[in-house]
PDB file of N, CA and C in Angstrom:
ATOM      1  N   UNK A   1      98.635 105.990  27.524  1.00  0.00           N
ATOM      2  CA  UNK A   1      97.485 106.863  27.468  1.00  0.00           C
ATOM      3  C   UNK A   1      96.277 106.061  27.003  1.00  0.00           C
ATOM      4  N   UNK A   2      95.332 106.228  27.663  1.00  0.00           N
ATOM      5  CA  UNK A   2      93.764 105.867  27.237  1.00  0.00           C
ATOM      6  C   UNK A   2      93.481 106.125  26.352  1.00  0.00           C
ATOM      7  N   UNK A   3      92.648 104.977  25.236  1.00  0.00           N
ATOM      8  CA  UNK A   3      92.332 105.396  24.079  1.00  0.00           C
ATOM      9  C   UNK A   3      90.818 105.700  24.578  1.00  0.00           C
ATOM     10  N   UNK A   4      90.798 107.331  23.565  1.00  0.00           N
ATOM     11  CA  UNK A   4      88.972 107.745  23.836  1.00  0.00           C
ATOM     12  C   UNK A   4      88.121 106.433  23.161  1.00  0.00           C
ATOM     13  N   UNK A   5      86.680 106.813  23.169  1.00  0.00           N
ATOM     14  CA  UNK A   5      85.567 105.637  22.942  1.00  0.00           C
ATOM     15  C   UNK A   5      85.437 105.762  21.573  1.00  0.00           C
ATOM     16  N   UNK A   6      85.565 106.438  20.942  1.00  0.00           N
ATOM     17  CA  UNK A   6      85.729 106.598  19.399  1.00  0.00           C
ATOM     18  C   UNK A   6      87.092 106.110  18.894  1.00  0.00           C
ATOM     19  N   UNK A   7      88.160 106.323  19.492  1.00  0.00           N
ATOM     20  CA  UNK A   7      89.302 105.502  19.126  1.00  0.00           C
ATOM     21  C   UNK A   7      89.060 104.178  19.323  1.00  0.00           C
ATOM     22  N   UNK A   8      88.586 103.367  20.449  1.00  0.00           N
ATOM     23  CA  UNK A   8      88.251 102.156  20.633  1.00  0.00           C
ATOM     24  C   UNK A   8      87.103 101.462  20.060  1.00  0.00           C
ATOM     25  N   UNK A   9      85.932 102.575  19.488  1.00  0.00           N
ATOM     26  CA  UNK A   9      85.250 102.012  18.429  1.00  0.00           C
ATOM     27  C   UNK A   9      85.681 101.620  16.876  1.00  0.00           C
ATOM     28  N   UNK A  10      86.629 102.458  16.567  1.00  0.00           N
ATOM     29  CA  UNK A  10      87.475 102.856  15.205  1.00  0.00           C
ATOM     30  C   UNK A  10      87.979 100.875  15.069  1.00  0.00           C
ATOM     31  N   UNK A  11      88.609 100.698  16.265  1.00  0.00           N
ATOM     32  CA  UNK A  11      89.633  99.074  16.102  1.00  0.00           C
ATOM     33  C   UNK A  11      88.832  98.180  16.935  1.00  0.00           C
ATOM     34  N   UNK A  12      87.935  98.637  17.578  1.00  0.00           N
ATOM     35  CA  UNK A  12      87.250  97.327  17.113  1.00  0.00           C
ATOM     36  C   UNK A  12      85.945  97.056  15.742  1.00  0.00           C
ATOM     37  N   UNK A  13      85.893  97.544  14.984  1.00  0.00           N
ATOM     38  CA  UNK A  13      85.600  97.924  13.681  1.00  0.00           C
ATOM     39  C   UNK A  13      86.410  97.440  12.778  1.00  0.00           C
ATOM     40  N   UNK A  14      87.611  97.703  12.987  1.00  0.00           N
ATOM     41  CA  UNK A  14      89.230  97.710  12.010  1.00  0.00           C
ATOM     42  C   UNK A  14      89.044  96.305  12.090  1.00  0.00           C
ATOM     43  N   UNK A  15      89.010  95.109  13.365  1.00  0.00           N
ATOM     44  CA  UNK A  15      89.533  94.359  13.621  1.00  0.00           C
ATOM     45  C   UNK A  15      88.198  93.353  13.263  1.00  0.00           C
ATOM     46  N   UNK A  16      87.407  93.640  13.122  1.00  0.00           N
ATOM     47  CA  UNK A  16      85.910  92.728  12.697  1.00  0.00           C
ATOM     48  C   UNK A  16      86.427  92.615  11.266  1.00  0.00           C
ATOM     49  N   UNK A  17      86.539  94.527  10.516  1.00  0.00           N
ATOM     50  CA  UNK A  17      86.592  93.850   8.721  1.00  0.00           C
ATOM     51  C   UNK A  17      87.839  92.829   8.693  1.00  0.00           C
ATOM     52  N   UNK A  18      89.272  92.790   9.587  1.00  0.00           N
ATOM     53  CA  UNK A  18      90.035  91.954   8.880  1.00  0.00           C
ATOM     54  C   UNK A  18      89.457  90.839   9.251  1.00  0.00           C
ATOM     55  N   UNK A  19      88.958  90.479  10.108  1.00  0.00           N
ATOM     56  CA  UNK A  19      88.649  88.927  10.196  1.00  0.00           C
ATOM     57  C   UNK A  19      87.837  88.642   9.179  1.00  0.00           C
ATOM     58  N   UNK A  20      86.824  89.428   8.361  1.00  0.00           N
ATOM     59  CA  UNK A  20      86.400  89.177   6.896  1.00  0.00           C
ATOM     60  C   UNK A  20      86.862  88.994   5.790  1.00  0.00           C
ATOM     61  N   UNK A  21      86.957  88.304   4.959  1.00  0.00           N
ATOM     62  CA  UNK A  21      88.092  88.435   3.598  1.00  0.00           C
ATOM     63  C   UNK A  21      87.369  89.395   3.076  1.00  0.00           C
ATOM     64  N   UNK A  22      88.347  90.609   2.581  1.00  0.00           N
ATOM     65  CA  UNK A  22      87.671  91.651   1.875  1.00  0.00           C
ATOM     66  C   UNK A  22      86.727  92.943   2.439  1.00  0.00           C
ATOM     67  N   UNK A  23      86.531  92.150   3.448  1.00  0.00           N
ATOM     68  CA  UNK A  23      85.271  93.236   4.071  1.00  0.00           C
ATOM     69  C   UNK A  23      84.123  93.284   3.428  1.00  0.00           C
ATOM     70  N   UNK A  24      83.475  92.723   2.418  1.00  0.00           N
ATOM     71  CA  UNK A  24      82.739  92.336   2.011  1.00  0.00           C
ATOM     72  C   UNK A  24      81.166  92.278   3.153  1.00  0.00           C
ATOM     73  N   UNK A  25      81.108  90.714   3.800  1.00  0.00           N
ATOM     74  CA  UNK A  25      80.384  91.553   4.931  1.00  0.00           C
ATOM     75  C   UNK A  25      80.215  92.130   5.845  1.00  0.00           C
ATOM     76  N   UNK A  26      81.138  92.765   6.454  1.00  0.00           N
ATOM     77  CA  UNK A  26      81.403  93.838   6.804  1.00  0.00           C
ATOM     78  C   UNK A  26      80.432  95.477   6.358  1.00  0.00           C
ATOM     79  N   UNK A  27      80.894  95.811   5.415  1.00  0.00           N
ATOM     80  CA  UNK A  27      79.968  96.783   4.089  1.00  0.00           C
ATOM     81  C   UNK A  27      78.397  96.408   4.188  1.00  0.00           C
ATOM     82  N   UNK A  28      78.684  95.336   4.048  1.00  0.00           N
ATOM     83  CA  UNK A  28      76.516  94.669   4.505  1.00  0.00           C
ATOM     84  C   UNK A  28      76.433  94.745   5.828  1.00  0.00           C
ATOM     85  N   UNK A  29      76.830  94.802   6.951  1.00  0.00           N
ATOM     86  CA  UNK A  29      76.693  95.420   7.933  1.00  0.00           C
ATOM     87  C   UNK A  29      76.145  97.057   8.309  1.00  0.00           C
ATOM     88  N   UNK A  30      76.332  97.598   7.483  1.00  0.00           N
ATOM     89  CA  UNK A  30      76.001  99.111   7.847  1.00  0.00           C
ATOM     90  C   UNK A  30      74.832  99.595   7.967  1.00  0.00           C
ATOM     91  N   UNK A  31      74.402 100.397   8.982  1.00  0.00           N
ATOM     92  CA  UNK A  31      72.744 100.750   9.175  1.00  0.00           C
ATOM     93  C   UNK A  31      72.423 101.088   8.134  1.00  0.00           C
ATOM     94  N   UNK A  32      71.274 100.054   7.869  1.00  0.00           N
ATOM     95  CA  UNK A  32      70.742 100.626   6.374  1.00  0.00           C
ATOM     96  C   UNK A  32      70.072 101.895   6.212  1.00  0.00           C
ATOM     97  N   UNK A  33      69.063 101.707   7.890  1.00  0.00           N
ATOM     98  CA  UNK A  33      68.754 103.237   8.267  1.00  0.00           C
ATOM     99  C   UNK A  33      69.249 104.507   7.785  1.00  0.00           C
ATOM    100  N   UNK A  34      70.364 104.189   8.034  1.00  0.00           N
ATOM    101  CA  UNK A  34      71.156 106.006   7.595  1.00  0.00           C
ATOM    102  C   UNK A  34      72.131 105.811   6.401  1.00  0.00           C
ATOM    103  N   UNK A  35      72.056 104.446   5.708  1.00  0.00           N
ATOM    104  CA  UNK A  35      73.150 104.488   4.568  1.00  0.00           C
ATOM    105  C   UNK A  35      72.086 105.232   3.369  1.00  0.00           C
ATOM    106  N   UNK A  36      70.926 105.682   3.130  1.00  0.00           N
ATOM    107  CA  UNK A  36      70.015 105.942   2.727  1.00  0.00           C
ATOM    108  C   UNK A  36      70.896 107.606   2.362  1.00  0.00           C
ATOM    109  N   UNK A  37      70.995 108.015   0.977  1.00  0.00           N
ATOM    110  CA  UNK A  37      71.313 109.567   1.202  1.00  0.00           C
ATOM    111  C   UNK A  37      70.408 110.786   2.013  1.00  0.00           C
ATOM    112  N   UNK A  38      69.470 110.553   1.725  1.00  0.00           N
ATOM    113  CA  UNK A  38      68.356 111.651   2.299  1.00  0.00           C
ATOM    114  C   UNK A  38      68.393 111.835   3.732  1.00  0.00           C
ATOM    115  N   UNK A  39      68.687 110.170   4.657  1.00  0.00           N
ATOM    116  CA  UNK A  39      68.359 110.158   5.902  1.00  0.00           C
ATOM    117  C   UNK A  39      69.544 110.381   6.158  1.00  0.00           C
ATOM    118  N   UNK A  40      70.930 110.035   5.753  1.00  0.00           N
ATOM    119  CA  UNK A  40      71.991 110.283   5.909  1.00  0.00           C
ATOM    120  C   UNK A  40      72.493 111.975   5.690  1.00  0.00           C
ATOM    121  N   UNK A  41      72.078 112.740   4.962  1.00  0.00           N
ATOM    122  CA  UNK A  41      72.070 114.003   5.074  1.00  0.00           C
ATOM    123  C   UNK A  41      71.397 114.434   6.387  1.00  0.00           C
ATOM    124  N   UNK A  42      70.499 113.872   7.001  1.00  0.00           N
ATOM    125  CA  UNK A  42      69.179 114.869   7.635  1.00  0.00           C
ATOM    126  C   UNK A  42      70.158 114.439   8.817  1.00  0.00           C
ATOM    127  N   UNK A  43      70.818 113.217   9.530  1.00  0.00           N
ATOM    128  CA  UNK A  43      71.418 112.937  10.378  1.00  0.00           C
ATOM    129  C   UNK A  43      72.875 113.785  10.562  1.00  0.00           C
ATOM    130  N   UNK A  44      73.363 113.712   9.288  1.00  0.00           N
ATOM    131  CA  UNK A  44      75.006 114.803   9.170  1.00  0.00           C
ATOM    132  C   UNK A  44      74.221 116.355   9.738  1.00  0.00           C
ATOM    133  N   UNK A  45      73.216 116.874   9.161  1.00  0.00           N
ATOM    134  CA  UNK A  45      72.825 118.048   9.108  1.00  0.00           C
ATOM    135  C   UNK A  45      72.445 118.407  10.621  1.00  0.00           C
ATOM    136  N   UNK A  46      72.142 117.709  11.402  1.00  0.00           N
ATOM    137  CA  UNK A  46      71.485 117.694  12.493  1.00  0.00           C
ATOM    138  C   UNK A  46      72.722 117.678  13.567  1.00  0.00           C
ATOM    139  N   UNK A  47      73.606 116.756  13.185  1.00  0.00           N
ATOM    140  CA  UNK A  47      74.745 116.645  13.952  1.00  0.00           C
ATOM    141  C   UNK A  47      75.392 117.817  14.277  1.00  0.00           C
ATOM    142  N   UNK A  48      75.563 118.970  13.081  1.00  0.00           N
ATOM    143  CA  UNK A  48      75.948 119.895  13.051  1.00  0.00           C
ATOM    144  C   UNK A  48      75.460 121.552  13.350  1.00  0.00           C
ATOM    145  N   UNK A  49      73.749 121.162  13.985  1.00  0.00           N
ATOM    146  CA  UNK A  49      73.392 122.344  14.243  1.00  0.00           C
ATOM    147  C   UNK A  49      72.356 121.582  15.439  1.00  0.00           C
ATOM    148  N   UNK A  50      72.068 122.641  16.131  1.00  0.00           N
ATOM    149  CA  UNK A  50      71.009 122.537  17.688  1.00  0.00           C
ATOM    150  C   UNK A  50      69.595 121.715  17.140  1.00  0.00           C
ATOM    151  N   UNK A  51      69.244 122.386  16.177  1.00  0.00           N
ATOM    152  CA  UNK A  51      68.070 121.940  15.680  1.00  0.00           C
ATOM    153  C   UNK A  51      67.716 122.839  14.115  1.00  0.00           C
ATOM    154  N   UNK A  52      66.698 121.546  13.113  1.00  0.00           N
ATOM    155  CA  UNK A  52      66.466 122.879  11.771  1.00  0.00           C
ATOM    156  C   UNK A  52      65.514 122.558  11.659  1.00  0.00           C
ATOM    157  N   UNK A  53      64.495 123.099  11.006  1.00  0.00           N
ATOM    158  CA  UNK A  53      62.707 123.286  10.175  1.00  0.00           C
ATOM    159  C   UNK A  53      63.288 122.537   9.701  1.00  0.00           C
ATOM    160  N   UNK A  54      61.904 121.744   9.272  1.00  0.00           N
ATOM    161  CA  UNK A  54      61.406 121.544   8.067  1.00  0.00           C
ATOM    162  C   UNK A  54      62.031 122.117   6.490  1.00  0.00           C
ATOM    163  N   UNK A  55      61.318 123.069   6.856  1.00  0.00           N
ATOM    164  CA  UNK A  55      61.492 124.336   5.544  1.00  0.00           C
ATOM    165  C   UNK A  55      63.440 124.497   5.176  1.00  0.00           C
ATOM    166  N   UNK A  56      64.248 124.285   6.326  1.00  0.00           N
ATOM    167  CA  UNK A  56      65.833 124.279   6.390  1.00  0.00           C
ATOM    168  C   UNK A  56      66.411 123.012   5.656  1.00  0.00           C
ATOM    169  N   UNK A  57      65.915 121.912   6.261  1.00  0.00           N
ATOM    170  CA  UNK A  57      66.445 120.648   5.539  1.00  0.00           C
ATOM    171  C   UNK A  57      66.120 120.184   4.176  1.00  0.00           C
ATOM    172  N   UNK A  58      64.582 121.050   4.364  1.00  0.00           N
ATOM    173  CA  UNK A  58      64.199 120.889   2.302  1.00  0.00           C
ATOM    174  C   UNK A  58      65.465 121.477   1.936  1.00  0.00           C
ATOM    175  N   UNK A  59      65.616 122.580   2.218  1.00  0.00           N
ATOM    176  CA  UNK A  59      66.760 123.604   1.377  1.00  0.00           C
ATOM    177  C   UNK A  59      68.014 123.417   1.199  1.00  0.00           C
ATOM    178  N   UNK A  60      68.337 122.744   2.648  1.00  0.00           N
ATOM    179  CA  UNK A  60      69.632 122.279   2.208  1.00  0.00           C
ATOM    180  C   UNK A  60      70.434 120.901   1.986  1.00  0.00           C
ATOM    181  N   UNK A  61      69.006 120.157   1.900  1.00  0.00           N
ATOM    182  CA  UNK A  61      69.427 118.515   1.509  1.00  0.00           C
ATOM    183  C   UNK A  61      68.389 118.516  -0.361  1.00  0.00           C
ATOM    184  N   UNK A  62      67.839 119.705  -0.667  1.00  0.00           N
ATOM    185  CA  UNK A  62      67.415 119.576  -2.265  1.00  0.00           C
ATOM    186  C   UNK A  62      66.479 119.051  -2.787  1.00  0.00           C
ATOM    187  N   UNK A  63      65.124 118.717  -1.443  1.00  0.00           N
ATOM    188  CA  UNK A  63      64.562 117.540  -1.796  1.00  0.00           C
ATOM    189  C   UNK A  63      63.262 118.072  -1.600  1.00  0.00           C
ATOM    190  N   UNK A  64      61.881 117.136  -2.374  1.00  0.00           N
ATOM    191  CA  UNK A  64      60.613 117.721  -2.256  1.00  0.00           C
ATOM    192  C   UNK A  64      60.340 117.285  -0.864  1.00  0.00           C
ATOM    193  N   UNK A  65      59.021 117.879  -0.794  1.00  0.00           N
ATOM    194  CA  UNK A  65      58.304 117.718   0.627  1.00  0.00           C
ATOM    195  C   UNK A  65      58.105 116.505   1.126  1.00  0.00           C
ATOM    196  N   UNK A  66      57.479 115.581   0.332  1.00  0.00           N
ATOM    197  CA  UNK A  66      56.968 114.328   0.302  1.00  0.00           C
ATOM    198  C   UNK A  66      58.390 113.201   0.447  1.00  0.00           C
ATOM    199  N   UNK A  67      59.153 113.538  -0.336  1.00  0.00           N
ATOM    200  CA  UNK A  67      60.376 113.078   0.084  1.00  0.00           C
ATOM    201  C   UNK A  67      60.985 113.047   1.505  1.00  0.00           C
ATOM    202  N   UNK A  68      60.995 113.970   2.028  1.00  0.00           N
ATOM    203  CA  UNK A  68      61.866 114.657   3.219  1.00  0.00           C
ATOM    204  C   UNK A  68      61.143 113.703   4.465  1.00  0.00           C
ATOM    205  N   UNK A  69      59.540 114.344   4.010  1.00  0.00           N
ATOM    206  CA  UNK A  69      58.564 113.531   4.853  1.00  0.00           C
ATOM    207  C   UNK A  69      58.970 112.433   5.363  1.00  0.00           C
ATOM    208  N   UNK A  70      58.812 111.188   4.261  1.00  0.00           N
ATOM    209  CA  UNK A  70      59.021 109.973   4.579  1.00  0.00           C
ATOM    210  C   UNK A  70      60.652 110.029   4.883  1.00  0.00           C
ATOM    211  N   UNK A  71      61.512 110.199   4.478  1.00  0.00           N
ATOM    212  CA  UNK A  71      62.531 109.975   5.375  1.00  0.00           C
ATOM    213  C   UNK A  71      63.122 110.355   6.571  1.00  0.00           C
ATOM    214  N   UNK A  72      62.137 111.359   7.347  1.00  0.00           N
ATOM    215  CA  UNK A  72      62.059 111.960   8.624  1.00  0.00           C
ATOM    216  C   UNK A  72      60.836 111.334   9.407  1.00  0.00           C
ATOM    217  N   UNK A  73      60.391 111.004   8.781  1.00  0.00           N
ATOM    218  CA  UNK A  73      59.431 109.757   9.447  1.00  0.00           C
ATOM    219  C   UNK A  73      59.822 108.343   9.826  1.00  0.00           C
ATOM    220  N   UNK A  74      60.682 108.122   9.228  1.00  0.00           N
ATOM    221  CA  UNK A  74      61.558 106.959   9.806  1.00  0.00           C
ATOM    222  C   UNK A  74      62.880 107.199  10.581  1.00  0.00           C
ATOM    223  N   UNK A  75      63.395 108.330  10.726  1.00  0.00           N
ATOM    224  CA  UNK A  75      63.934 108.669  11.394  1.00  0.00           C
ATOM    225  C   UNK A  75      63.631 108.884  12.836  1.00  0.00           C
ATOM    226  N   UNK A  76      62.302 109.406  13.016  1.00  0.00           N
ATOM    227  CA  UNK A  76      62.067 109.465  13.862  1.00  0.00           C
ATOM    228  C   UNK A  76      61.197 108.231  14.681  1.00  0.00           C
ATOM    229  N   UNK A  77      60.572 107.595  14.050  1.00  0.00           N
ATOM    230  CA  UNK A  77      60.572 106.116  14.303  1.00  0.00           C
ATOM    231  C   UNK A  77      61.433 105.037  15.021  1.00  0.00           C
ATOM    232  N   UNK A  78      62.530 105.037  14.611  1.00  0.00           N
ATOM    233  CA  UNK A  78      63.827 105.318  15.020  1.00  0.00           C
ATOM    234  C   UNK A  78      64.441 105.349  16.244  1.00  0.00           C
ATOM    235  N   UNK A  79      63.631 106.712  16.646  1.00  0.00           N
ATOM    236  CA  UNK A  79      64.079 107.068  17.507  1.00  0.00           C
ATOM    237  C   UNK A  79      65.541 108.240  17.643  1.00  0.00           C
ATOM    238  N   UNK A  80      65.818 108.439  16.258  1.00  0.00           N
ATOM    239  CA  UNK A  80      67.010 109.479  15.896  1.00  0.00           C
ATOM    240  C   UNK A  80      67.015 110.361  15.899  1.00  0.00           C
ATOM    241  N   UNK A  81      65.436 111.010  15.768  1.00  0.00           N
ATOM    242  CA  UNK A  81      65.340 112.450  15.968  1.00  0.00           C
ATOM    243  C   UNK A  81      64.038 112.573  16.307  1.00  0.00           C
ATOM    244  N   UNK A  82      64.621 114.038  16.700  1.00  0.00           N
ATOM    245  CA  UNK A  82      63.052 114.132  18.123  1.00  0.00           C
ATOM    246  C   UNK A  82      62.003 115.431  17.205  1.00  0.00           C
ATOM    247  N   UNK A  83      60.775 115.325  17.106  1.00  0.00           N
ATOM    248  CA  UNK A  83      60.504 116.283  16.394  1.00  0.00           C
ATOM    249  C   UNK A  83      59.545 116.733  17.202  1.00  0.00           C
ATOM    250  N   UNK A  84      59.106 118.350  16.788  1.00  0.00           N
ATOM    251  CA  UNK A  84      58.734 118.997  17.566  1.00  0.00           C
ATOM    252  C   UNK A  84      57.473 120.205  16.952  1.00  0.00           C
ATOM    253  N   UNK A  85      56.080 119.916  16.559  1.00  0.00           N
ATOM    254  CA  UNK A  85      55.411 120.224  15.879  1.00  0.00           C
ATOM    255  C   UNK A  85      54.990 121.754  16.614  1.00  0.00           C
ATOM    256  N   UNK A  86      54.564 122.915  16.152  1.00  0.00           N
ATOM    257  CA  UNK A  86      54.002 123.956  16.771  1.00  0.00           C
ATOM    258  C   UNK A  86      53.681 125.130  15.314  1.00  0.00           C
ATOM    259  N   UNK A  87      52.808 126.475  16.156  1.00  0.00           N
ATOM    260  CA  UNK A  87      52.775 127.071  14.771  1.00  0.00           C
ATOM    261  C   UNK A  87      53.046 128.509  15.140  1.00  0.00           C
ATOM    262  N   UNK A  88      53.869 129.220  14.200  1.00  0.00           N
ATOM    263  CA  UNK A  88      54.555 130.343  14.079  1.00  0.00           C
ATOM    264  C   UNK A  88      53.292 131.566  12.996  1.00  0.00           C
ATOM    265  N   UNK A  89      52.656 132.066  13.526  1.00  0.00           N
ATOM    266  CA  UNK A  89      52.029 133.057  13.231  1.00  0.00           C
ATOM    267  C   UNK A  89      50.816 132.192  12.572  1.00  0.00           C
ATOM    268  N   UNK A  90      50.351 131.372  12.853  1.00  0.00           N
ATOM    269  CA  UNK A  90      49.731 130.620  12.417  1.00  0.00           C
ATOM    270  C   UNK A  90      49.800 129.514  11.391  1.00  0.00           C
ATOM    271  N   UNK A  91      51.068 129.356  10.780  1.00  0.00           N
ATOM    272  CA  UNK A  91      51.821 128.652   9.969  1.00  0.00           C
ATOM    273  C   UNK A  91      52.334 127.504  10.917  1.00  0.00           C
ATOM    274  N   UNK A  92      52.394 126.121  10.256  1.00  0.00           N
ATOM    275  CA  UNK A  92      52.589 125.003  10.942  1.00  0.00           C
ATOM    276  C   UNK A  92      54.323 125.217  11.119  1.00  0.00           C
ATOM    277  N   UNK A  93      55.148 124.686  12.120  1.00  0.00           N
ATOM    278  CA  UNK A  93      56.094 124.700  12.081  1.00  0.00           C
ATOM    279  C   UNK A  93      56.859 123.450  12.728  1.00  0.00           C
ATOM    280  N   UNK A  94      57.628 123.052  12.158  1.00  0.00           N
ATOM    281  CA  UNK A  94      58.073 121.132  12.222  1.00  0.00           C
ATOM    282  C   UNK A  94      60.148 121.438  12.723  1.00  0.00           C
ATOM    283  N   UNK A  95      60.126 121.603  13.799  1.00  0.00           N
ATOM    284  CA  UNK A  95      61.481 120.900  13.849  1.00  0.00           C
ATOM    285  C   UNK A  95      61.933 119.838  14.064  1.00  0.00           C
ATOM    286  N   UNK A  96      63.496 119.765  13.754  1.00  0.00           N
ATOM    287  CA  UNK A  96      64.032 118.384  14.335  1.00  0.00           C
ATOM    288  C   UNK A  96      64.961 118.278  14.976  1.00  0.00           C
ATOM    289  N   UNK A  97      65.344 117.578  16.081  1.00  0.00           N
ATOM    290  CA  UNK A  97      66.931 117.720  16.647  1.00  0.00           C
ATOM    291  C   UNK A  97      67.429 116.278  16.553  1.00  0.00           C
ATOM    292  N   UNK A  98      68.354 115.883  16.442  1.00  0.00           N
ATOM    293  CA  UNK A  98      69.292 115.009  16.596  1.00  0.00           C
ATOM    294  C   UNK A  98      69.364 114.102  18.010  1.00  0.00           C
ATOM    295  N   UNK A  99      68.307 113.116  18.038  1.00  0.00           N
ATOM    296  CA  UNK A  99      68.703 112.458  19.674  1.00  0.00           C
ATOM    297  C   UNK A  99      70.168 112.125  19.980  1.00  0.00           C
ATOM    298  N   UNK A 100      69.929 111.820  21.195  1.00  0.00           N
ATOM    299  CA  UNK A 100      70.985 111.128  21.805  1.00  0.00           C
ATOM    300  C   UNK A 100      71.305 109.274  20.985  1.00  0.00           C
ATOM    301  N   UNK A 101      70.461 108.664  21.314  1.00  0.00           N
ATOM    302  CA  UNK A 101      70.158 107.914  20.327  1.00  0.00           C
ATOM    303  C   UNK A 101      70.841 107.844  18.676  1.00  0.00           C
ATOM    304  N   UNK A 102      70.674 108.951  18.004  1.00  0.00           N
ATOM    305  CA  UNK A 102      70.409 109.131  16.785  1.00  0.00           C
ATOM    306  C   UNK A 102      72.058 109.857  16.748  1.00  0.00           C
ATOM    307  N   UNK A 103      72.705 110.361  17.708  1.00  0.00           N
ATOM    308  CA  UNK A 103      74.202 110.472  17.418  1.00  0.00           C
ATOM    309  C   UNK A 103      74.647 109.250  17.797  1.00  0.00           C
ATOM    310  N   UNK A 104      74.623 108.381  18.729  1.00  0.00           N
ATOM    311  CA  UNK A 104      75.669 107.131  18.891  1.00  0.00           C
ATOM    312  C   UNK A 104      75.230 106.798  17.453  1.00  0.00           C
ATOM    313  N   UNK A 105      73.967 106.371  16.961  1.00  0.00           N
ATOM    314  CA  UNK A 105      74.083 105.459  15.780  1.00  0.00           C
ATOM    315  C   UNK A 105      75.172 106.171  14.255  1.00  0.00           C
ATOM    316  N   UNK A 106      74.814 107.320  14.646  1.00  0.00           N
ATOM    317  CA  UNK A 106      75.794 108.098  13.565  1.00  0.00           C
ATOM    318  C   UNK A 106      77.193 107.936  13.500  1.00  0.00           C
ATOM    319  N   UNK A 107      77.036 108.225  15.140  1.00  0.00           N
ATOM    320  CA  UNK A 107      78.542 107.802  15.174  1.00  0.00           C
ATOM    321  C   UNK A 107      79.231 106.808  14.691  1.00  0.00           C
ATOM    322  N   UNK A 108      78.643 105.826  15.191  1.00  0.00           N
ATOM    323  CA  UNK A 108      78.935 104.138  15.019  1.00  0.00           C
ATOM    324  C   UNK A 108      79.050 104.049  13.219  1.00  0.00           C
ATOM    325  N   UNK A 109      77.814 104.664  12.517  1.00  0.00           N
ATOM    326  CA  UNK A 109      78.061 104.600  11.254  1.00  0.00           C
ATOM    327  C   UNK A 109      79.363 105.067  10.505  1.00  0.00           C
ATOM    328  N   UNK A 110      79.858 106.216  11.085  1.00  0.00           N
ATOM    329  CA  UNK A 110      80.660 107.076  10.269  1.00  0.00           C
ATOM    330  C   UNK A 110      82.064 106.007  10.971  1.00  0.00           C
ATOM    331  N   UNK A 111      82.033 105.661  12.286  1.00  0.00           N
ATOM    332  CA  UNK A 111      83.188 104.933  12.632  1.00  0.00           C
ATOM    333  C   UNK A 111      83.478 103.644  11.419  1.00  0.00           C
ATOM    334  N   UNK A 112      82.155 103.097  10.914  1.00  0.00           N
ATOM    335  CA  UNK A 112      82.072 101.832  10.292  1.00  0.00           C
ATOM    336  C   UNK A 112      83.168 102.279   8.817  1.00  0.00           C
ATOM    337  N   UNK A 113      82.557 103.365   8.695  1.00  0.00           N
ATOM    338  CA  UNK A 113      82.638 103.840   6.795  1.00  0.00           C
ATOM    339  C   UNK A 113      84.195 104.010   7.105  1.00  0.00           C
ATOM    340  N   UNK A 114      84.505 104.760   7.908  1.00  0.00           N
ATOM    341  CA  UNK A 114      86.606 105.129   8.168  1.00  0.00           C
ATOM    342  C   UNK A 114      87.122 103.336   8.409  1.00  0.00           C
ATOM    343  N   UNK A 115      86.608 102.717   9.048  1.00  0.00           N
ATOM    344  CA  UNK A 115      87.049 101.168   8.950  1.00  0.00           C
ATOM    345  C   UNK A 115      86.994 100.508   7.815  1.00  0.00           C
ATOM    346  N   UNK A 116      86.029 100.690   6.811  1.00  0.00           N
ATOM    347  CA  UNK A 116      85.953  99.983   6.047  1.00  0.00           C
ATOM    348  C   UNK A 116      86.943 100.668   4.634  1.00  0.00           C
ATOM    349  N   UNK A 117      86.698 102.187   4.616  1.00  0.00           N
ATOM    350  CA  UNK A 117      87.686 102.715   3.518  1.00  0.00           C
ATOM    351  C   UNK A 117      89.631 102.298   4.289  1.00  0.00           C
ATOM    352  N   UNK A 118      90.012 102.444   5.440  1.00  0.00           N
ATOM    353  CA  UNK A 118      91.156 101.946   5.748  1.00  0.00           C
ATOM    354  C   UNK A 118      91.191 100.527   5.567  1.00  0.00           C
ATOM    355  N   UNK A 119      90.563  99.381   5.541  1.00  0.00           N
ATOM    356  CA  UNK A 119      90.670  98.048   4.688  1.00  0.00           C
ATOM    357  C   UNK A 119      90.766  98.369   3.921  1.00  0.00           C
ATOM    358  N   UNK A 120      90.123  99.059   3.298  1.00  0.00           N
ATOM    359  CA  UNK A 120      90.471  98.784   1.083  1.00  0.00           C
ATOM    360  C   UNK A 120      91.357  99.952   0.781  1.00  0.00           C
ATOM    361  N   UNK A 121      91.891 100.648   1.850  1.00  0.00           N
ATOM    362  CA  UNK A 121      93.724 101.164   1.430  1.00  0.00           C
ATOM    363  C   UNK A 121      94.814 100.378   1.987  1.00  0.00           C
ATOM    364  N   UNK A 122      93.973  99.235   2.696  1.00  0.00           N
ATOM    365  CA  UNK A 122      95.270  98.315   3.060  1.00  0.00           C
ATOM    366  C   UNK A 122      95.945  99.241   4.304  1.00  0.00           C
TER     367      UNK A 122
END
């Protein structure tokens, strides 16, 4: 049976940290982009829904405005997420969705982090 593209990303991942002693750099390998908590929330969060405000990701990643800002500003820089400015009763309104783009890299990240915690369980 064919391994899917996520199974075949998983080992060749597996098979980079052993050729590292330790995995060491390996771990320094990881998009720094999204190893970031804030941007790394806004990317999980996104993964998991069509699209959220502004006003949604303050709320459910805990963070001030100015905060959120800049780390959705490089996100979208990026190229990870697509944002989408307009206004709702005259109130500014800011979404974001999750590119295409901005899931492979997620992906690839979260494949990295399961490779690297299965090295250091041996």
């Amino acid at each position: 049976m064919a391994k899917s593209g996520t199974a075949l990303r998983r080992d060749e991942a597996e098979r980079a940290l052993k050729a590292e002693r330790g995995g060491a750099a390996e771990a320094a390998k990881l998009d720094r982009l999204i190893h970031e908590r804030v941007r790394l929330g806004i990317l999980s969060a996104l993964a998991a829904n069509d699209s959220l405000t502004f006003a949604e990701l303050k709320a459910l990643l805990k963070t001030s405005d100015g905060n959120l800002s800049v780390h959705a500003r490089k996100l979208e820089a990026a190229q990870y997420v697509a944002v989408v400015k307009s206004f709702q009763n005259r109130v500014p309104r800011t979404e974001y969705r999750l590119s295409a783009q901005g899931r492979r890299a997620l992906e690839r990240y979260l494949d990295h982090l399961e490779a690297l915690i299965r090295a250091a369980r041996g």
